[in-house]
PDB file of N, CA and C in Angstrom:
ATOM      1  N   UNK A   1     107.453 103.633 108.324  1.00  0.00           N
ATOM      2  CA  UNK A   1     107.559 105.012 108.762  1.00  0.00           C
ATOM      3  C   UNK A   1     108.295 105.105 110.097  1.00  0.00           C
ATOM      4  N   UNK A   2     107.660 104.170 111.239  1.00  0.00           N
ATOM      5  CA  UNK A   2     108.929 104.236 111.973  1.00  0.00           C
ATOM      6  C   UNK A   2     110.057 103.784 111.960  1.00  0.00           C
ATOM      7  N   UNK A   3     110.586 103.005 111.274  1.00  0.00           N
ATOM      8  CA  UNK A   3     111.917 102.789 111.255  1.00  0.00           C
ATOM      9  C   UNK A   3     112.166 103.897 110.615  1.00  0.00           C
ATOM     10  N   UNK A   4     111.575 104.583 109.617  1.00  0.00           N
ATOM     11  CA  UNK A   4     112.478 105.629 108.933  1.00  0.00           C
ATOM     12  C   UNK A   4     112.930 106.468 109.995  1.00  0.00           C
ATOM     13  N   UNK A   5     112.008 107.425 111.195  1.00  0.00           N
ATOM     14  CA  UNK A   5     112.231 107.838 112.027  1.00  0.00           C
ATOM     15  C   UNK A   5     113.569 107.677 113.087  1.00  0.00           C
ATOM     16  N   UNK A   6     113.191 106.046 113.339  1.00  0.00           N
ATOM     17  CA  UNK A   6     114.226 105.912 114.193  1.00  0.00           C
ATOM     18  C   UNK A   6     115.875 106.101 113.474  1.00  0.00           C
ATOM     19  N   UNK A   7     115.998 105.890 112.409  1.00  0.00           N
ATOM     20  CA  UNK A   7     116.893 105.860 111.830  1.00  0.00           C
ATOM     21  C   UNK A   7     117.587 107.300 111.067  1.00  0.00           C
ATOM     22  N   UNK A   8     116.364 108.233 111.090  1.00  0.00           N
ATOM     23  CA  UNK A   8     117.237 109.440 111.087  1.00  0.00           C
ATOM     24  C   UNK A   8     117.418 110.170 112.410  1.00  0.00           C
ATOM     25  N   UNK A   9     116.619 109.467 113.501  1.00  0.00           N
ATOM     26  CA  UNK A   9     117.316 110.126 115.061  1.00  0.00           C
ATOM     27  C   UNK A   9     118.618 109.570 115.176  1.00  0.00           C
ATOM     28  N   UNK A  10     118.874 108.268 114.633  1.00  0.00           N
ATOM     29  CA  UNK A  10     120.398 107.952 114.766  1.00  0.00           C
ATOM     30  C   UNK A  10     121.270 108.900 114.352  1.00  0.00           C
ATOM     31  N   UNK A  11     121.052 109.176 113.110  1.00  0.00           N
ATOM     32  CA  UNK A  11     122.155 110.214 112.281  1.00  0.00           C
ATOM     33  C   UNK A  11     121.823 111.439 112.256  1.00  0.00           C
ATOM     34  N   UNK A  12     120.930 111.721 113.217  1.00  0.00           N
ATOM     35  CA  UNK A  12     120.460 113.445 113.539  1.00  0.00           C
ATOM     36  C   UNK A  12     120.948 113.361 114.780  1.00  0.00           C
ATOM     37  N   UNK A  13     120.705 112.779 115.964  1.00  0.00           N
ATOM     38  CA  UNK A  13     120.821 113.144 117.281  1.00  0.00           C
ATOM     39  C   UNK A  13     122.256 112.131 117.984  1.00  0.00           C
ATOM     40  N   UNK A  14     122.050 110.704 117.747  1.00  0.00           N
ATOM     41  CA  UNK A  14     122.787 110.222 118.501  1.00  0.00           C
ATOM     42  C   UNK A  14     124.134 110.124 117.553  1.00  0.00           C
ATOM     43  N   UNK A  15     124.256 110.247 116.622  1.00  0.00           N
ATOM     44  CA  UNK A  15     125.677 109.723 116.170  1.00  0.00           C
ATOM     45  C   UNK A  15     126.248 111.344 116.406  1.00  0.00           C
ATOM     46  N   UNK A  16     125.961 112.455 115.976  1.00  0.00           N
ATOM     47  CA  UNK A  16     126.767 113.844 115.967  1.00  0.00           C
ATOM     48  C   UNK A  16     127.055 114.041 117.404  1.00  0.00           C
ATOM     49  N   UNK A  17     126.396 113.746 118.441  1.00  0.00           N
ATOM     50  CA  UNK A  17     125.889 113.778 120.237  1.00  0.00           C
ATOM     51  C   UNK A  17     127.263 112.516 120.556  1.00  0.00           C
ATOM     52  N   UNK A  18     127.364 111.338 119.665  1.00  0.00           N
ATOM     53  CA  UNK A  18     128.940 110.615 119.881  1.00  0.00           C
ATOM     54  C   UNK A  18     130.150 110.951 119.507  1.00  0.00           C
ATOM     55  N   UNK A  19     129.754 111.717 118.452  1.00  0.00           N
ATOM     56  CA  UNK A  19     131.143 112.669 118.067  1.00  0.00           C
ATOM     57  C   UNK A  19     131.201 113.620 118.654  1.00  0.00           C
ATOM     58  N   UNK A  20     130.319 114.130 118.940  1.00  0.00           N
ATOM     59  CA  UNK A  20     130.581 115.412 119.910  1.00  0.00           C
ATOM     60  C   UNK A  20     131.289 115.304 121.476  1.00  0.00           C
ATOM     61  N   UNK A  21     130.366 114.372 122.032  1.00  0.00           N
ATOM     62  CA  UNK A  21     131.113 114.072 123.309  1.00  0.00           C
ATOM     63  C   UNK A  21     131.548 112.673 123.564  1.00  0.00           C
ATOM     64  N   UNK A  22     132.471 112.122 123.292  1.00  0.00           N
ATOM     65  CA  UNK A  22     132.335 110.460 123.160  1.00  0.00           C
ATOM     66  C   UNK A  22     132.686 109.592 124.237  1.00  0.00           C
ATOM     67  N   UNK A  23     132.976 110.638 125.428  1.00  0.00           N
ATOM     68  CA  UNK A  23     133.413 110.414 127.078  1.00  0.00           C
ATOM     69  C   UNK A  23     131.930 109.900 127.267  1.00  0.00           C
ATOM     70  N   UNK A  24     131.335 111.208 127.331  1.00  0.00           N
ATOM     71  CA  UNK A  24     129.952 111.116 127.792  1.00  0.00           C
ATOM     72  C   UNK A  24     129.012 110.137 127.347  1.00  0.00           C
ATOM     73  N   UNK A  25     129.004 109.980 126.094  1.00  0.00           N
ATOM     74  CA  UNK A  25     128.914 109.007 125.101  1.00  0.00           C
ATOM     75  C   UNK A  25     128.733 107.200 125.598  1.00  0.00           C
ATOM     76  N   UNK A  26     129.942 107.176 125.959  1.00  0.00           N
ATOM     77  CA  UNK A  26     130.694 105.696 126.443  1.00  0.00           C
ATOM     78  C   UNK A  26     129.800 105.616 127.627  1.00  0.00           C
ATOM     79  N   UNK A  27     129.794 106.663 128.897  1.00  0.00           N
ATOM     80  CA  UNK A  27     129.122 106.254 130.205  1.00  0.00           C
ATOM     81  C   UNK A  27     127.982 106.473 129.951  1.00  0.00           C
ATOM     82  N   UNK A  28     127.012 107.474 129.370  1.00  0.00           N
ATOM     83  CA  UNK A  28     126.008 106.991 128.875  1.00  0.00           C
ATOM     84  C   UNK A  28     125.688 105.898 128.104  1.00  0.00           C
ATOM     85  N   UNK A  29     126.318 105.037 127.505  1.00  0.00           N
ATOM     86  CA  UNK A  29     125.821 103.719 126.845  1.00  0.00           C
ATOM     87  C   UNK A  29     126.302 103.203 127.858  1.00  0.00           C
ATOM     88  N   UNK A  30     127.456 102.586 129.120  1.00  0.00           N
ATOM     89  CA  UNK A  30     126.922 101.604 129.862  1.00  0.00           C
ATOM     90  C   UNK A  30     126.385 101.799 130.884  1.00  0.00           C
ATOM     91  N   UNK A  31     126.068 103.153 131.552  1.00  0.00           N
ATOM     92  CA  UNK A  31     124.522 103.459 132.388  1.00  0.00           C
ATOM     93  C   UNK A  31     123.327 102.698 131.762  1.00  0.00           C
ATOM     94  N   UNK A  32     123.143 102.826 130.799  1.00  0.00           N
ATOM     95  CA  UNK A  32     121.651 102.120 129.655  1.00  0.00           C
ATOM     96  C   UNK A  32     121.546 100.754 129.853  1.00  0.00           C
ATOM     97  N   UNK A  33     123.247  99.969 129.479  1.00  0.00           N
ATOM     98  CA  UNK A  33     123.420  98.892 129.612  1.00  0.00           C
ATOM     99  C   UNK A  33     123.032  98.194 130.851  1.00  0.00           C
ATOM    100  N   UNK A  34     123.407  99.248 131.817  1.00  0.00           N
ATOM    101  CA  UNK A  34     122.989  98.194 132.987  1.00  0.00           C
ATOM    102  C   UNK A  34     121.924  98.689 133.293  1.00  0.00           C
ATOM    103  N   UNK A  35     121.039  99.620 133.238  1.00  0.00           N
ATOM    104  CA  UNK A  35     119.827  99.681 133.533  1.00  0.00           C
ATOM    105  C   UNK A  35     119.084  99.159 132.820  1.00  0.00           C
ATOM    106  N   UNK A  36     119.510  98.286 131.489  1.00  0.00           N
ATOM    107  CA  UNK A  36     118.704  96.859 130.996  1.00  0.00           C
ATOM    108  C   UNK A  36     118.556  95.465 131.198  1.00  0.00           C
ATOM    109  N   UNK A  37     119.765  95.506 131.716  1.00  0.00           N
ATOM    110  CA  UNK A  37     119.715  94.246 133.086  1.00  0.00           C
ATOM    111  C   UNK A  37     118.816  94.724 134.276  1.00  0.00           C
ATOM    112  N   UNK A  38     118.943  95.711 134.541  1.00  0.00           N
ATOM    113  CA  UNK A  38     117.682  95.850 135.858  1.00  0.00           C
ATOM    114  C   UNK A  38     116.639  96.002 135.721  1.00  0.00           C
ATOM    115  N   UNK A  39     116.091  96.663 134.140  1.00  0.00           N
ATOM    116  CA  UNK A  39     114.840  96.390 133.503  1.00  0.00           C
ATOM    117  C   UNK A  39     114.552  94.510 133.736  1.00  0.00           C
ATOM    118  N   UNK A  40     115.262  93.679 133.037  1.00  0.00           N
ATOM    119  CA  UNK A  40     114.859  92.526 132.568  1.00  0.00           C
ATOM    120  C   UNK A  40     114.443  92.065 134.170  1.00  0.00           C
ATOM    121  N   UNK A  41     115.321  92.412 134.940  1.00  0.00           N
ATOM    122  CA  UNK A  41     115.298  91.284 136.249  1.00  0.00           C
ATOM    123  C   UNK A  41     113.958  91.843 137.043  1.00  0.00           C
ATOM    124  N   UNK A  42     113.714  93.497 136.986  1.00  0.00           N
ATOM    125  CA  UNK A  42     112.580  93.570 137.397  1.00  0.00           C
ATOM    126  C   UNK A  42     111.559  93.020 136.895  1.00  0.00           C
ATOM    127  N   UNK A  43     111.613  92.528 135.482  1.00  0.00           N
ATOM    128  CA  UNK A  43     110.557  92.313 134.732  1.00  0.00           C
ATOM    129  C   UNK A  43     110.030  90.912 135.236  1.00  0.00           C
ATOM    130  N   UNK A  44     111.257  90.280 135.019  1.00  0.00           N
ATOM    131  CA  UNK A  44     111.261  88.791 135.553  1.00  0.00           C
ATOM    132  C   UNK A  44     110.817  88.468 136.584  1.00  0.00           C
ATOM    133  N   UNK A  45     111.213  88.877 137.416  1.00  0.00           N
ATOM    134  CA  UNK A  45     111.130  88.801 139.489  1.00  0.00           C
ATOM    135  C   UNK A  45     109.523  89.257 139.240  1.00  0.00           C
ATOM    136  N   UNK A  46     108.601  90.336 138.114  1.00  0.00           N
ATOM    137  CA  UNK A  46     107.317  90.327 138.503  1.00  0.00           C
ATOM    138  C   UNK A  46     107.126  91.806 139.189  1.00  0.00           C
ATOM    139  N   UNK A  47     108.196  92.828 139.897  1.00  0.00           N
ATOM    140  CA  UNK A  47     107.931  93.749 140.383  1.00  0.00           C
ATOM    141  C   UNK A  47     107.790  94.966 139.582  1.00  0.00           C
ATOM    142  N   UNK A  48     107.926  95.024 138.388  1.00  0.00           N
ATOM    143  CA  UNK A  48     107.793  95.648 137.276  1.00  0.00           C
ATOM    144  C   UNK A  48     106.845  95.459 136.039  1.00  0.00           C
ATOM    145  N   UNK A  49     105.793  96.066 136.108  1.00  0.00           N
ATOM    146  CA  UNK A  49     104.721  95.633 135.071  1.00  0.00           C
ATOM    147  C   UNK A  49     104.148  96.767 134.359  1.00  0.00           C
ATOM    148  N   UNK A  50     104.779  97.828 134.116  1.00  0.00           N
ATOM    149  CA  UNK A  50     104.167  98.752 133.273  1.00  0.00           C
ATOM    150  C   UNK A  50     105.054  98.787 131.890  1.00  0.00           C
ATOM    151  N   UNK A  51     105.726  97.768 131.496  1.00  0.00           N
ATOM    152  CA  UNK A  51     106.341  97.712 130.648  1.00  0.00           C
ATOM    153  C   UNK A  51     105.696  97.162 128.859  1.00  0.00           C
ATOM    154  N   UNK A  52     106.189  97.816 128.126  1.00  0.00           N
ATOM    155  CA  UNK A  52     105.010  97.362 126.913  1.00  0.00           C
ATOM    156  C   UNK A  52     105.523  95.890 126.508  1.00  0.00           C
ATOM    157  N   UNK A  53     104.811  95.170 126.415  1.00  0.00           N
ATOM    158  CA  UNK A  53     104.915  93.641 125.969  1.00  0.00           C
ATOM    159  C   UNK A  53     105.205  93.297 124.596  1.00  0.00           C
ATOM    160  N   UNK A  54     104.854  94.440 123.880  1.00  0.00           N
ATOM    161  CA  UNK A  54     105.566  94.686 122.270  1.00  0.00           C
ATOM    162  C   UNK A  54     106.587  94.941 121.852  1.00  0.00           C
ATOM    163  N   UNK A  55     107.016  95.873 122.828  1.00  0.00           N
ATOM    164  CA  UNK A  55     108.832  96.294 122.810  1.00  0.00           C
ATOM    165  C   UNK A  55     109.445  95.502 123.351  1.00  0.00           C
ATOM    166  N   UNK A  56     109.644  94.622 124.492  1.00  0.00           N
ATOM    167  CA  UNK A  56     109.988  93.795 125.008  1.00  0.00           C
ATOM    168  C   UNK A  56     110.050  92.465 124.105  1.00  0.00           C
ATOM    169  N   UNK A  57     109.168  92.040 123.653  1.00  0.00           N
ATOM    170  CA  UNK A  57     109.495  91.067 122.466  1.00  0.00           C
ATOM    171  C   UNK A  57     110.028  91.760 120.681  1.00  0.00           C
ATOM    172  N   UNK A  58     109.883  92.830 120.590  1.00  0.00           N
ATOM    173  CA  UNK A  58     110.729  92.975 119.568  1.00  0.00           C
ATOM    174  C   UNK A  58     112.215  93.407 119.903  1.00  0.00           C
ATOM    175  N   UNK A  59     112.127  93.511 121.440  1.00  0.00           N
ATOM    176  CA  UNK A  59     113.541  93.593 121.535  1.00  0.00           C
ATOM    177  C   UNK A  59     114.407  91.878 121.202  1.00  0.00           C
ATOM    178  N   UNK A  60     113.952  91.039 121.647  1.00  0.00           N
ATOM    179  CA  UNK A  60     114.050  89.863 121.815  1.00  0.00           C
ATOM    180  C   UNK A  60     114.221  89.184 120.708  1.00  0.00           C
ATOM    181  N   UNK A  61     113.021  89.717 119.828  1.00  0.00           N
ATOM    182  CA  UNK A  61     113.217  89.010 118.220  1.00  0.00           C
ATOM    183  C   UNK A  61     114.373  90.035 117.370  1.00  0.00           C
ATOM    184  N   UNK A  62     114.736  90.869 118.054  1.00  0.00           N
ATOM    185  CA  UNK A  62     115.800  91.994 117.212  1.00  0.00           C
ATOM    186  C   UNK A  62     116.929  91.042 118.174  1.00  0.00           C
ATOM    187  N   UNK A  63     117.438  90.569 118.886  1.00  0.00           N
ATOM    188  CA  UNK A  63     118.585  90.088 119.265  1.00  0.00           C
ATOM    189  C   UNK A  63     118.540  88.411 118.755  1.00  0.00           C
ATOM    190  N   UNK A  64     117.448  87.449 118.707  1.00  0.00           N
ATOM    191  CA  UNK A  64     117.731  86.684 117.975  1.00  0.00           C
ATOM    192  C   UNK A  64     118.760  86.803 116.448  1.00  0.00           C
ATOM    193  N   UNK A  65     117.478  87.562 115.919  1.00  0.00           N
ATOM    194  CA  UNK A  65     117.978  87.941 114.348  1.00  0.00           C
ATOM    195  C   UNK A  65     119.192  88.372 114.213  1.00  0.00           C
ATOM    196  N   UNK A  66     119.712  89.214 115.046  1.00  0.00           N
ATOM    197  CA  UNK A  66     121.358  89.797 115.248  1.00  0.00           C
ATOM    198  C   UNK A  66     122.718  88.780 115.324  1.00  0.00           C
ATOM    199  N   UNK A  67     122.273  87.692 116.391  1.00  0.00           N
ATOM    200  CA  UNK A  67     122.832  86.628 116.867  1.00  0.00           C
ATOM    201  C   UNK A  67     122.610  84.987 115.881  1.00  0.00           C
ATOM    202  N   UNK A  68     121.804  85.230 115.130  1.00  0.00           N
ATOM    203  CA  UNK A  68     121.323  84.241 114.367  1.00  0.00           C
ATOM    204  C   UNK A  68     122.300  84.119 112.912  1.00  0.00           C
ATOM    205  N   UNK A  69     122.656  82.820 112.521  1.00  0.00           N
ATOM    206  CA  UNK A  69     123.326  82.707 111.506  1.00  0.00           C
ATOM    207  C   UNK A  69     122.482  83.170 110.515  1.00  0.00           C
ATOM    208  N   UNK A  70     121.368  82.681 109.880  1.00  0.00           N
ATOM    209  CA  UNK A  70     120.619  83.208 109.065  1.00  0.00           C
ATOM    210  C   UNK A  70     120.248  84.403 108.834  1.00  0.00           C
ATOM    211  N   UNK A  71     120.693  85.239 107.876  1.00  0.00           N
ATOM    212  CA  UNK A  71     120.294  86.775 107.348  1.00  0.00           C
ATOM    213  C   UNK A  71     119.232  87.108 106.262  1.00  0.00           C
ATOM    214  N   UNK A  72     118.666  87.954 106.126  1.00  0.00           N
ATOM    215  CA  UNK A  72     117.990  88.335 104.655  1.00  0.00           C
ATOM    216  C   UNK A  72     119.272  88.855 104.024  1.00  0.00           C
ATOM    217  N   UNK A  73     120.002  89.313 104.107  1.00  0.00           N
ATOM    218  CA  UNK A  73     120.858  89.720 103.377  1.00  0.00           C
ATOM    219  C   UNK A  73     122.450  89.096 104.099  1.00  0.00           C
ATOM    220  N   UNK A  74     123.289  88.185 103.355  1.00  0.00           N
ATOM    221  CA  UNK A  74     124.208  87.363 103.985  1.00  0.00           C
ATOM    222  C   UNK A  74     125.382  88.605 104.627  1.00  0.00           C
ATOM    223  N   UNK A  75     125.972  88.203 105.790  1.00  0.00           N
ATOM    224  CA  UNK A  75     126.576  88.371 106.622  1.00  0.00           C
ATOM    225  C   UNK A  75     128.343  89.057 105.865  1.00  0.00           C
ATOM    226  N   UNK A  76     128.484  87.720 104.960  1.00  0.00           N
ATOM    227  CA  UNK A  76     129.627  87.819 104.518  1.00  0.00           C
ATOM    228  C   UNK A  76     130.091  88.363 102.879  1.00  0.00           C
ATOM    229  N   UNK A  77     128.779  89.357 102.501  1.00  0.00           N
ATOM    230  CA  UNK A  77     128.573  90.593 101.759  1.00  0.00           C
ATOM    231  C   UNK A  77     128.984  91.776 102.106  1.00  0.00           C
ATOM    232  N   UNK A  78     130.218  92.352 102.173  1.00  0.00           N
ATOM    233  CA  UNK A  78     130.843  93.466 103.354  1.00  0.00           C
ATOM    234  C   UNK A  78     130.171  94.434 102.604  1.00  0.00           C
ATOM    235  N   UNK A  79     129.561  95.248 103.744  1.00  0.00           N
ATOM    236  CA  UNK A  79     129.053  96.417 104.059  1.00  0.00           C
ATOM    237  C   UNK A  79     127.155  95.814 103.937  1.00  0.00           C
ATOM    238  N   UNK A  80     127.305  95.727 102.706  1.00  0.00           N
ATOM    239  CA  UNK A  80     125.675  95.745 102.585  1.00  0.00           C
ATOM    240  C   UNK A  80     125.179  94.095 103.059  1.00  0.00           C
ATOM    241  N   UNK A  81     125.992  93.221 103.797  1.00  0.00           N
ATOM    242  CA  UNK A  81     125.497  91.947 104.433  1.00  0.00           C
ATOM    243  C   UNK A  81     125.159  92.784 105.852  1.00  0.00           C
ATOM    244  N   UNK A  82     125.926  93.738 106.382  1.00  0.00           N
ATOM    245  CA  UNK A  82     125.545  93.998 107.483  1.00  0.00           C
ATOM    246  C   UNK A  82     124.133  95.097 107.651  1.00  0.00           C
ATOM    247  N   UNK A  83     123.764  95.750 106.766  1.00  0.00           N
ATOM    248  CA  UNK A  83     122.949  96.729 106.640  1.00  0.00           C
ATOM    249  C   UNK A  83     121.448  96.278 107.209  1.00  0.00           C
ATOM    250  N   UNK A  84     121.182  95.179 107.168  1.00  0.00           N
ATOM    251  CA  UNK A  84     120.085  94.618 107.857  1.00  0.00           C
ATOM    252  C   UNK A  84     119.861  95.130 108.922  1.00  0.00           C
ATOM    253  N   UNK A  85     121.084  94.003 109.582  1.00  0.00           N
ATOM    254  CA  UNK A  85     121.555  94.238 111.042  1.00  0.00           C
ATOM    255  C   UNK A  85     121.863  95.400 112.076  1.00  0.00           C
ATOM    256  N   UNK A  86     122.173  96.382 111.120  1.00  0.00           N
ATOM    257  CA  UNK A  86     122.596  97.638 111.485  1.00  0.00           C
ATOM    258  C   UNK A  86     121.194  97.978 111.695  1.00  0.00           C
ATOM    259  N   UNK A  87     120.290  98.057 110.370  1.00  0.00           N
ATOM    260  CA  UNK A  87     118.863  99.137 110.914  1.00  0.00           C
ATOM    261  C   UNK A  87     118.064  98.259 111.716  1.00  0.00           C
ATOM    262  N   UNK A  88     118.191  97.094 111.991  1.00  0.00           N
ATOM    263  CA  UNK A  88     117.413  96.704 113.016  1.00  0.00           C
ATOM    264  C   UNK A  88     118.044  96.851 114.530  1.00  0.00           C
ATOM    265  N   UNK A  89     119.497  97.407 114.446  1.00  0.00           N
ATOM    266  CA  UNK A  89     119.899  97.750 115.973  1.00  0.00           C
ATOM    267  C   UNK A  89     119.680  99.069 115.670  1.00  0.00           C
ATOM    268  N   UNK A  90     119.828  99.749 115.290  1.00  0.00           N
ATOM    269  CA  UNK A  90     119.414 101.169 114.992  1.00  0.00           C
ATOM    270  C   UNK A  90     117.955 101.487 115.530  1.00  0.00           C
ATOM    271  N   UNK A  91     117.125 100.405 114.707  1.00  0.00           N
ATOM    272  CA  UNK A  91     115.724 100.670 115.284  1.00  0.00           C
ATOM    273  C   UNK A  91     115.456 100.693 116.877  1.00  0.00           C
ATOM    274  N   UNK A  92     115.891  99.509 117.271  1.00  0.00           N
ATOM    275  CA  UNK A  92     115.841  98.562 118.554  1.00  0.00           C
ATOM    276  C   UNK A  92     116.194  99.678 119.551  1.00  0.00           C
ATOM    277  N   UNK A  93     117.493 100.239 119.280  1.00  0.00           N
ATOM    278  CA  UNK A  93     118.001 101.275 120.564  1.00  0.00           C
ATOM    279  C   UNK A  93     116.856 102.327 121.102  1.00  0.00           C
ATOM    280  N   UNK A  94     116.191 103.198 119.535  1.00  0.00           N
ATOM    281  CA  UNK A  94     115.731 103.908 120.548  1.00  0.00           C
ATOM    282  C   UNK A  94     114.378 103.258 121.061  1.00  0.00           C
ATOM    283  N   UNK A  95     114.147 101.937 121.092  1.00  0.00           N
ATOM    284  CA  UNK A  95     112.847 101.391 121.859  1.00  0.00           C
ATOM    285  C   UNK A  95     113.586 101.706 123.105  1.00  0.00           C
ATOM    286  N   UNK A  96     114.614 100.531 123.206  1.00  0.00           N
ATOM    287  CA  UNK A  96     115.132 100.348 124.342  1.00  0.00           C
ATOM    288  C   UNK A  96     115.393 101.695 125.324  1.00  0.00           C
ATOM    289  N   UNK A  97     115.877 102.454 124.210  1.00  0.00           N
ATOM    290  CA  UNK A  97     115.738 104.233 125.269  1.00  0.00           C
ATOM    291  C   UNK A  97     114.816 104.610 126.199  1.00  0.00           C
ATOM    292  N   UNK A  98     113.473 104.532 125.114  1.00  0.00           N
ATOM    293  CA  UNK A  98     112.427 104.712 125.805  1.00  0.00           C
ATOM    294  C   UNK A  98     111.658 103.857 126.843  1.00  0.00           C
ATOM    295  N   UNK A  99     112.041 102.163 126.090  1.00  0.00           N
ATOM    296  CA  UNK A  99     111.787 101.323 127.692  1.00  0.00           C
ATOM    297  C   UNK A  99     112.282 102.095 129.103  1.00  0.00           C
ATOM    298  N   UNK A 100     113.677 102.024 129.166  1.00  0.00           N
ATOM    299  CA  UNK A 100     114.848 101.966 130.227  1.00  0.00           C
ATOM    300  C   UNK A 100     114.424 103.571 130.563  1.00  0.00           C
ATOM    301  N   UNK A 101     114.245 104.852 130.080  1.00  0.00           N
ATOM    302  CA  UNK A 101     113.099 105.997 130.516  1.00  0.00           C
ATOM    303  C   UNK A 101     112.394 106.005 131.710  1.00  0.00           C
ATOM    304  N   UNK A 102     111.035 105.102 130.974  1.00  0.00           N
ATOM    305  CA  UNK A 102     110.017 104.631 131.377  1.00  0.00           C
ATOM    306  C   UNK A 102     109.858 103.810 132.759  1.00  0.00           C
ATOM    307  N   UNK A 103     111.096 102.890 132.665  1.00  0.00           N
ATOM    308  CA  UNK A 103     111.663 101.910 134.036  1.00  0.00           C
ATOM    309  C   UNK A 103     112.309 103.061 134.840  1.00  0.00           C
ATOM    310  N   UNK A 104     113.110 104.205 134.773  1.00  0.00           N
ATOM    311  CA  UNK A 104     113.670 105.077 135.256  1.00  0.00           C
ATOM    312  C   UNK A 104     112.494 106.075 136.123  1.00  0.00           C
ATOM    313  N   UNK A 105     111.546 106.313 135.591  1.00  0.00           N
ATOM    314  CA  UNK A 105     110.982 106.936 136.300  1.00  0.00           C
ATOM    315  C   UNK A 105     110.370 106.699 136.741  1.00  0.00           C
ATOM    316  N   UNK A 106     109.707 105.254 136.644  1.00  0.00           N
ATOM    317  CA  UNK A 106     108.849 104.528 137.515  1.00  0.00           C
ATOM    318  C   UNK A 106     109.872 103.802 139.402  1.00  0.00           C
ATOM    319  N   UNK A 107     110.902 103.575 138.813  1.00  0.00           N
ATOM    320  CA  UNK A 107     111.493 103.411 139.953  1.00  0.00           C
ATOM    321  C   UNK A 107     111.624 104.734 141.073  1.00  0.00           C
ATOM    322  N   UNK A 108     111.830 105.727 140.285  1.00  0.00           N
ATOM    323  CA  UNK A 108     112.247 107.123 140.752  1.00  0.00           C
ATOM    324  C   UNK A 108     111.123 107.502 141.652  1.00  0.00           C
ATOM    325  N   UNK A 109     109.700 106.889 140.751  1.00  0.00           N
ATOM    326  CA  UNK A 109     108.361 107.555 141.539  1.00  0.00           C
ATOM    327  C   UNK A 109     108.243 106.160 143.055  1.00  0.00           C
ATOM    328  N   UNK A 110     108.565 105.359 142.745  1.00  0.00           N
ATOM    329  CA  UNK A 110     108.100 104.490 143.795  1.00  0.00           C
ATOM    330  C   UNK A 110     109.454 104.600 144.717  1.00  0.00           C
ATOM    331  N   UNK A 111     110.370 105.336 144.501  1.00  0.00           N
ATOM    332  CA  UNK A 111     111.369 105.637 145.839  1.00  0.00           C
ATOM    333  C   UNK A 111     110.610 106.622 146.412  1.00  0.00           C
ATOM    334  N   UNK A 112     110.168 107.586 145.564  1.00  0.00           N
ATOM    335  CA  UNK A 112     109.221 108.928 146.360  1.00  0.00           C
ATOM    336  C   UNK A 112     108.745 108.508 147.173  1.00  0.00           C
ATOM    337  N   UNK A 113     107.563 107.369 146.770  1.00  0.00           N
ATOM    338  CA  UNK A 113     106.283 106.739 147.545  1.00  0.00           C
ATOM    339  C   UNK A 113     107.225 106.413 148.424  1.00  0.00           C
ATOM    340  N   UNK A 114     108.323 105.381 148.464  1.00  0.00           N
ATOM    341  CA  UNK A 114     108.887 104.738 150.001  1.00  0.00           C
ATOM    342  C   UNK A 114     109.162 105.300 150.885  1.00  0.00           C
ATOM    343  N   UNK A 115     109.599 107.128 150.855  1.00  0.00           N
ATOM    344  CA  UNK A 115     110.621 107.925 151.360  1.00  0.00           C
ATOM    345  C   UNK A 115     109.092 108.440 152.337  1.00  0.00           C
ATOM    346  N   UNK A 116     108.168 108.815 151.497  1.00  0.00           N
ATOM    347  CA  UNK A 116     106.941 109.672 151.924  1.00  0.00           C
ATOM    348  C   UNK A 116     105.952 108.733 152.734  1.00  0.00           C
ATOM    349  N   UNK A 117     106.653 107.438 152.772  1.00  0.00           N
ATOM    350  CA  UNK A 117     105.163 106.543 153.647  1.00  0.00           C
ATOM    351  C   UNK A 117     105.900 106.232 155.267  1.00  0.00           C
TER     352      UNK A 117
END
């Protein structure tokens, strides 16, 4: 059920939202990008801990599987070798949305706290 979800927010919200604006589009995907490198490193370094430990490893096991020679469905089956791969990045993004959110406003609130102490 959730993948079904995530997968019609793809083709309800984010793919018409890339055709629509695909400027905006582009710098919004590498704003994300790098605020997932600053997710990980906060995570790492330890100064960041409200992060879910479930999404974080299915992000992890969704980039193995991506990067991994081995498929449930082979690679070099055009179109439907990739279909795996596709709904499991499909799925993955909007975790990652909502991680990189979540890291967004937690940073946002603890600049408050720094500004106000």
């Amino acid at each position: 059920m959730k993948i079904k979800n995530n997968i019609s927010w793809f083709f309800i919200q984010l793919l018409p939202y890339a055709f629509a604006h695909p400027v905006l589009f582009v710098k919004k995907s590498f704003f994300y990008v790098g605020q997932f490198f600053r997710y990980l490193i906060a995570i790492l370094s330890g100064r960041y801990q409200k992060f879910a430990k479930w999404n974080l490893f299915k992000i992890f096991l969704v980039a193995i599987y991506i990067f991994s020679p081995f498929d449930f469905l082979p690679d070099f089956i055009p179109f439907i070798g990739w279909l795996d791969d596709a709904s499991l990045l499909i799925y993955i993004l909007k975790t990652i949305k909502i991680e990189i959110d979540n890291f967004l406003s937690w940073q946002k609130m603890l600049s408050k706290n720094d500004i106000s102490s």
